[in-house]
N, C-alpha and C. Protein backbone atom coordinates (compact mmCIF):
# COMPACT_ATOMS: atom_id res chain seq x y z
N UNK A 1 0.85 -1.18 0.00
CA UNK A 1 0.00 0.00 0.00
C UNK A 1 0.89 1.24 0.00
N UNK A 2 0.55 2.03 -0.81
CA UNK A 2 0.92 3.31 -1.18
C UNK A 2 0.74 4.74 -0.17
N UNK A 3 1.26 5.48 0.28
CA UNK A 3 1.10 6.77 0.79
C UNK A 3 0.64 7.84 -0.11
N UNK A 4 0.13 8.48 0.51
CA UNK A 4 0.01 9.73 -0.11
C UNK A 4 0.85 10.84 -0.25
N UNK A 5 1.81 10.87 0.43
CA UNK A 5 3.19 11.54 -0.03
C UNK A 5 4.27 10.37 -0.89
N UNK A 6 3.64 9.46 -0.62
CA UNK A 6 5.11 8.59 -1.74
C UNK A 6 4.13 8.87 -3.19
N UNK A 7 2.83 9.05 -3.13
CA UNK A 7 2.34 9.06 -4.32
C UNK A 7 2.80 10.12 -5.36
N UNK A 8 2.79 11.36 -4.49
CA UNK A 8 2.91 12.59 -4.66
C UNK A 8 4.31 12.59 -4.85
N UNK A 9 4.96 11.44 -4.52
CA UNK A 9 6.67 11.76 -4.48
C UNK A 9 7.57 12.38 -3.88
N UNK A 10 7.03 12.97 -2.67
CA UNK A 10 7.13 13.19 -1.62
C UNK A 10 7.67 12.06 -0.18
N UNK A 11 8.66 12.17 0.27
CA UNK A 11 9.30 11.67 1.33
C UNK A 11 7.99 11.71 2.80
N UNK A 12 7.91 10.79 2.84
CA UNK A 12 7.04 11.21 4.24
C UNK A 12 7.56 11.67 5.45
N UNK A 13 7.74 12.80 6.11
CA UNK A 13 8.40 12.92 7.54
C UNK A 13 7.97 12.30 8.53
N UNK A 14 9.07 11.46 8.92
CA UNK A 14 9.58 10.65 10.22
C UNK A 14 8.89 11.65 11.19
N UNK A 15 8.63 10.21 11.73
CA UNK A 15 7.62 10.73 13.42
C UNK A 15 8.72 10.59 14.41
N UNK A 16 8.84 11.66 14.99
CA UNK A 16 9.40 11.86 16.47
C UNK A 16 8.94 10.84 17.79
N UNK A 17 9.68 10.82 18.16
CA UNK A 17 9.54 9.76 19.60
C UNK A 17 9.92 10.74 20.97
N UNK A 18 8.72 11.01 21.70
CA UNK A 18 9.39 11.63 22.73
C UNK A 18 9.23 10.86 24.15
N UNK A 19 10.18 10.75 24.56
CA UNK A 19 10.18 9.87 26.26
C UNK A 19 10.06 10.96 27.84
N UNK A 20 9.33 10.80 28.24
CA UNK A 20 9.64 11.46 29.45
C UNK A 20 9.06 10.66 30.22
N UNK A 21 9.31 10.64 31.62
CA UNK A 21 8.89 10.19 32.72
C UNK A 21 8.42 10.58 34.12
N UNK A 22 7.85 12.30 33.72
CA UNK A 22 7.32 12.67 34.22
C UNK A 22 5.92 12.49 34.19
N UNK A 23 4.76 12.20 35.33
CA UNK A 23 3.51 11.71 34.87
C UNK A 23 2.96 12.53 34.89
N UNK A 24 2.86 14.12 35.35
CA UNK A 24 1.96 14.80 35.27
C UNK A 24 1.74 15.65 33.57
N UNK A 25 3.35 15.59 33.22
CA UNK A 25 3.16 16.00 31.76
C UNK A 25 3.14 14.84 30.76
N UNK A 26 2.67 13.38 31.16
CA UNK A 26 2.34 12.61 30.50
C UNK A 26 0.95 12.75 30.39
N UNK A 27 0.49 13.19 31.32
CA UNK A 27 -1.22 13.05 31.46
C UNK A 27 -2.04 14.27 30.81
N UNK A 28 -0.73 15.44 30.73
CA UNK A 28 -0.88 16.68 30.05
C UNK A 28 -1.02 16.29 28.91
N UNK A 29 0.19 15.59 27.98
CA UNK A 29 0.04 15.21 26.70
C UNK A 29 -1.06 14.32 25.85
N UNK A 30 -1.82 13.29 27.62
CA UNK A 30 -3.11 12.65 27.02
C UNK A 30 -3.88 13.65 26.79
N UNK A 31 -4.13 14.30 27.52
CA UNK A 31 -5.25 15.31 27.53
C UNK A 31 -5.47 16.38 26.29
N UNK A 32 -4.20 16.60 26.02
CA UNK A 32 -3.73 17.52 24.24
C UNK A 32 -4.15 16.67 23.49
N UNK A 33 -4.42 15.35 23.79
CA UNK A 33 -4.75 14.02 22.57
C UNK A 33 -3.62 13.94 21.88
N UNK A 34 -2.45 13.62 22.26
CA UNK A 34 -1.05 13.34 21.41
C UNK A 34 -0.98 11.84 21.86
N UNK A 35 -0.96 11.20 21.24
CA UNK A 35 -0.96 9.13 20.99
C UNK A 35 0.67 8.80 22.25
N UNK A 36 0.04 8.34 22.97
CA UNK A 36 1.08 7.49 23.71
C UNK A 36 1.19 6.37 23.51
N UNK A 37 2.28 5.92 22.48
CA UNK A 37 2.53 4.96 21.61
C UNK A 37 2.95 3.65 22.38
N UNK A 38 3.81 3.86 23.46
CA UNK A 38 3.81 2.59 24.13
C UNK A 38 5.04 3.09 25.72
N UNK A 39 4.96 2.21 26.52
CA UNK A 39 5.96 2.72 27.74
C UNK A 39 7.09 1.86 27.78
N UNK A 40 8.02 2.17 28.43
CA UNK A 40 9.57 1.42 28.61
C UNK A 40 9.74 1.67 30.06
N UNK A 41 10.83 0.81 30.87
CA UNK A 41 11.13 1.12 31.91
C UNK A 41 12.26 0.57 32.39
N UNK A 42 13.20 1.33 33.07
CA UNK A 42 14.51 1.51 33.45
C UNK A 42 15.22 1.08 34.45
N UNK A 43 16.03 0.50 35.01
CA UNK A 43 16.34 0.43 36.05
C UNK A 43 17.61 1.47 36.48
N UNK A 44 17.23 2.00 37.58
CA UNK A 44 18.32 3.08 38.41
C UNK A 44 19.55 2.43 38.58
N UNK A 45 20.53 3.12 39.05
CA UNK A 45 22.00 2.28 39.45
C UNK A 45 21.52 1.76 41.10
N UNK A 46 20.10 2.91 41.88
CA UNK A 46 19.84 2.46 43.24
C UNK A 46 18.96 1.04 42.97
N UNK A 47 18.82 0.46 42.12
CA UNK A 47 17.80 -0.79 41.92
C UNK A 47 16.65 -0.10 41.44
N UNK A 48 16.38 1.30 41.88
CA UNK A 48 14.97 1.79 41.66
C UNK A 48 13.99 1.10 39.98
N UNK A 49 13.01 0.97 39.60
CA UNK A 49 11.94 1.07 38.76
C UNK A 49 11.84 2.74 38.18
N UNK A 50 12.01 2.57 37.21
CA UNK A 50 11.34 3.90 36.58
C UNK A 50 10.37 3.59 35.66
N UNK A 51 9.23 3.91 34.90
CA UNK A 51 8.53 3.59 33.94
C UNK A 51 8.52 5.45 32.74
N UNK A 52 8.73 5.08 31.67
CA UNK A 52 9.23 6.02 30.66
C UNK A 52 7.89 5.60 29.96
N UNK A 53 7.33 7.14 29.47
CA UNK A 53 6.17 6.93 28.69
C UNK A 53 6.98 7.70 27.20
N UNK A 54 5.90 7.11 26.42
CA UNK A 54 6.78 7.64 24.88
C UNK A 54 5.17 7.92 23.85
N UNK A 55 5.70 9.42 23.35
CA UNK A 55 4.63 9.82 22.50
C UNK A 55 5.04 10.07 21.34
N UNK A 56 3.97 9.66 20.43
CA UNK A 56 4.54 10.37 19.24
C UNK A 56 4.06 11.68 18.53
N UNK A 57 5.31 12.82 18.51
CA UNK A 57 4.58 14.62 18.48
C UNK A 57 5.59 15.05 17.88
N UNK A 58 5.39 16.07 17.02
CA UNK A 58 6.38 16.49 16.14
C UNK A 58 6.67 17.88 16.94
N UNK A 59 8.38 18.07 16.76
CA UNK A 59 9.02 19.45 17.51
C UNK A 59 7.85 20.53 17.63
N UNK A 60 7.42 20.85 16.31
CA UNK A 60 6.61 21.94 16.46
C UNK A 60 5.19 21.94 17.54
N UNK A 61 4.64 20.72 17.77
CA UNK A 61 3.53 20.46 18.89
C UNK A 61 4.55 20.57 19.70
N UNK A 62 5.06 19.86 20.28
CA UNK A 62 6.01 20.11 21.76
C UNK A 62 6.56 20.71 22.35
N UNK A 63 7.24 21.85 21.44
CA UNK A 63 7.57 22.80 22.19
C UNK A 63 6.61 23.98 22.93
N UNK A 64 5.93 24.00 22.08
CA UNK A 64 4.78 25.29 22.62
C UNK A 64 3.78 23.91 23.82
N UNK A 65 3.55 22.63 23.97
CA UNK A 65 2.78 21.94 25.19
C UNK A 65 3.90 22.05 26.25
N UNK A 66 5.07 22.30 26.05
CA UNK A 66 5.92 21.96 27.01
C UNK A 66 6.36 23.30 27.50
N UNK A 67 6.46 24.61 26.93
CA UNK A 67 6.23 25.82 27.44
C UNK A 67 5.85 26.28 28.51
N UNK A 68 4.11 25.91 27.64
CA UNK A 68 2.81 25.87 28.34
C UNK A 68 2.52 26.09 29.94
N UNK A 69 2.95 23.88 29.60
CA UNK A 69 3.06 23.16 31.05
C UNK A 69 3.63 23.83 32.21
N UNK A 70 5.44 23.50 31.65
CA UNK A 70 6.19 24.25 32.79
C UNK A 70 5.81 25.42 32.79
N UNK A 71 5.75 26.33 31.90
CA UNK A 71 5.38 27.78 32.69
C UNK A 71 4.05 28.20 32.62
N UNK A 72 2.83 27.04 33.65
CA UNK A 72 1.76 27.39 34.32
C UNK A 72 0.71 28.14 33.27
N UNK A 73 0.82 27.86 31.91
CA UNK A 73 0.16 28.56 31.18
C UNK A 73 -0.85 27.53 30.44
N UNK A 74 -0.67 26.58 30.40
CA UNK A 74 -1.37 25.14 29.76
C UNK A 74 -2.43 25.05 30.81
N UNK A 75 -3.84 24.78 29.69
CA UNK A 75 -5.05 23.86 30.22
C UNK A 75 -5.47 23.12 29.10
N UNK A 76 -6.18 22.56 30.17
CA UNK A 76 -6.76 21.26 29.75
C UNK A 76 -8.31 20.87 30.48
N UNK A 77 -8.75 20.36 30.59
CA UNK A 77 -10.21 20.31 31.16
C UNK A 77 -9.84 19.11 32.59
N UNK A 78 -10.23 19.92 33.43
CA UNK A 78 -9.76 19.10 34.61
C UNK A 78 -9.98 17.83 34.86
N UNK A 79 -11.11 16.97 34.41
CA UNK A 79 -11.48 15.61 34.62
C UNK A 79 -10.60 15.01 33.86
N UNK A 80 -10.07 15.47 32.38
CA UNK A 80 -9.65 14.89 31.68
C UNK A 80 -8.37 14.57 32.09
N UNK A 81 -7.52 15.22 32.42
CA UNK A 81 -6.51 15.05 33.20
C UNK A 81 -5.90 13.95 34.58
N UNK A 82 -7.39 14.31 35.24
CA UNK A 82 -7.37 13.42 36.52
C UNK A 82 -7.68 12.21 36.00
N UNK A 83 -8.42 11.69 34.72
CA UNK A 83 -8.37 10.57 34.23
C UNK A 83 -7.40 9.70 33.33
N UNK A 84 -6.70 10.62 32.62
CA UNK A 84 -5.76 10.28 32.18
C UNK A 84 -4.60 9.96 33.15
N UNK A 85 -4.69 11.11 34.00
CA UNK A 85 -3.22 10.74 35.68
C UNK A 85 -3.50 9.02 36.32
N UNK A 86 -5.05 9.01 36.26
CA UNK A 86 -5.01 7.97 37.27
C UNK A 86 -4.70 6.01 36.54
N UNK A 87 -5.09 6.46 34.94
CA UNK A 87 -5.31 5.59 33.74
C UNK A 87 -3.32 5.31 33.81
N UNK A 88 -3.00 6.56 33.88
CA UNK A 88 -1.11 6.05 33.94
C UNK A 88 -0.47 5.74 35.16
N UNK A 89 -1.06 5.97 36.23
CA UNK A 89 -0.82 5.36 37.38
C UNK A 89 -0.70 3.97 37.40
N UNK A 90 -2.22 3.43 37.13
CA UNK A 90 -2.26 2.17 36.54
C UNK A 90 -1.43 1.53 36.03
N UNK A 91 -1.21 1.82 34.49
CA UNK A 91 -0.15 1.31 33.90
C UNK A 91 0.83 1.09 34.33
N UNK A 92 1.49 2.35 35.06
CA UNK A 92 2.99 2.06 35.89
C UNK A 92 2.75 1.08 36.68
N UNK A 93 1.74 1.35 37.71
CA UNK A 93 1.70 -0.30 38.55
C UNK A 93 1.60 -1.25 38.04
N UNK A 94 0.95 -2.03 36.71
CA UNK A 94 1.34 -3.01 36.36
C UNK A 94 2.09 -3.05 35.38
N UNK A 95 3.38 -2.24 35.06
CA UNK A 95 4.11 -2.56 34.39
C UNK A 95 5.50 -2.89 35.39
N UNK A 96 5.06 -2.48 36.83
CA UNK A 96 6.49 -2.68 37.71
C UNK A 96 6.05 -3.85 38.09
N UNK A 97 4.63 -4.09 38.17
CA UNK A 97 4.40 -5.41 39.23
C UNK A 97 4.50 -6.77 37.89
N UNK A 98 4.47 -6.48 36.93
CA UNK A 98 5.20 -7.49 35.71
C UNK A 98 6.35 -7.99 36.05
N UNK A 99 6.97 -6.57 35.66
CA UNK A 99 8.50 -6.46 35.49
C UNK A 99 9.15 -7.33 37.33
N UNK A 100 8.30 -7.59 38.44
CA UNK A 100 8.51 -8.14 39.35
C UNK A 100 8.35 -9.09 39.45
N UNK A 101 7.21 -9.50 38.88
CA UNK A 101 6.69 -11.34 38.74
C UNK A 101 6.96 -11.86 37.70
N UNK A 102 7.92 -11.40 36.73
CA UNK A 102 8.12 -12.08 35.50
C UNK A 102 9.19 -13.34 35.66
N UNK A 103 10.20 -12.91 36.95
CA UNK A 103 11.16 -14.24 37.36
C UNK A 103 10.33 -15.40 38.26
N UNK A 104 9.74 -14.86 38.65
CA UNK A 104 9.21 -15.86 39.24
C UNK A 104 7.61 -16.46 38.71
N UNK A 105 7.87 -16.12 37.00
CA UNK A 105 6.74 -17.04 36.44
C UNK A 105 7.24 -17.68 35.60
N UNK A 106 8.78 -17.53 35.32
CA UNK A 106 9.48 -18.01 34.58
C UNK A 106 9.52 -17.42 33.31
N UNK A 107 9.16 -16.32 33.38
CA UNK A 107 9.12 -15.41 31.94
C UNK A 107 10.75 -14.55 31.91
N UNK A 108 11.20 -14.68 30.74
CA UNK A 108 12.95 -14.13 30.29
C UNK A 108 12.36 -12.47 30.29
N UNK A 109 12.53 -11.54 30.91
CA UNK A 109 12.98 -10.42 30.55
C UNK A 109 14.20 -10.03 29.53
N UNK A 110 14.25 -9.64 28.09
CA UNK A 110 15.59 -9.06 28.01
C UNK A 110 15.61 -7.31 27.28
């Protein structure tokens, strides 16, 4: 199947990948409706768990949501937010409590 810029002959521009692991501007970015494509997660040098969310948004959306955010100028509709915060909460908990029971279900992490 064909694109519509390969049709046109046109190169399609590559989608950006952005990672952060902050959840309150993850829940910001649900709320903008920018696709959170999938999560990763890290381990600290302290043993700690981190869970990394990853969106896909091109420079020009991100810089002006990320402005915004940090400098207290970004909204969003408040439920939407608190639902999206609590929807990634979730996730993080069962992506650490996986990433915990996976040796002892006999599942290979690599």
């Amino acid at each position: 199947m064909t694109t519509a810029a390969e049709t046109l002959g046109k190169p399609e521009p590559k989608k950006k990948l952005y990672r952060t692991s902050d959840i309150y501007f993850a829940s910001y970015l649900c709320s903008l409706d920018f696709p959170m494509v999938t999560t990763e997660n890290e381990k600290a040098p302290n043993g700690s768990r981190k869970v990394i969310f990853v969106f896909e948004i091109k420079d020009e959306h991100l810089r002006p949501a990320k402005t915004q955010f940090f400098g207290g100028t970004g909204t969003v509709k408040a439920r939407k937010f608190v639902d999206n915060l609590r929807s990634l909460k979730s996730m993080c908990f069962a992506v650490i409590a996986w990433i915990l029971l996976a040796p002892v279900s006999g599942v290979i992490i690599r």
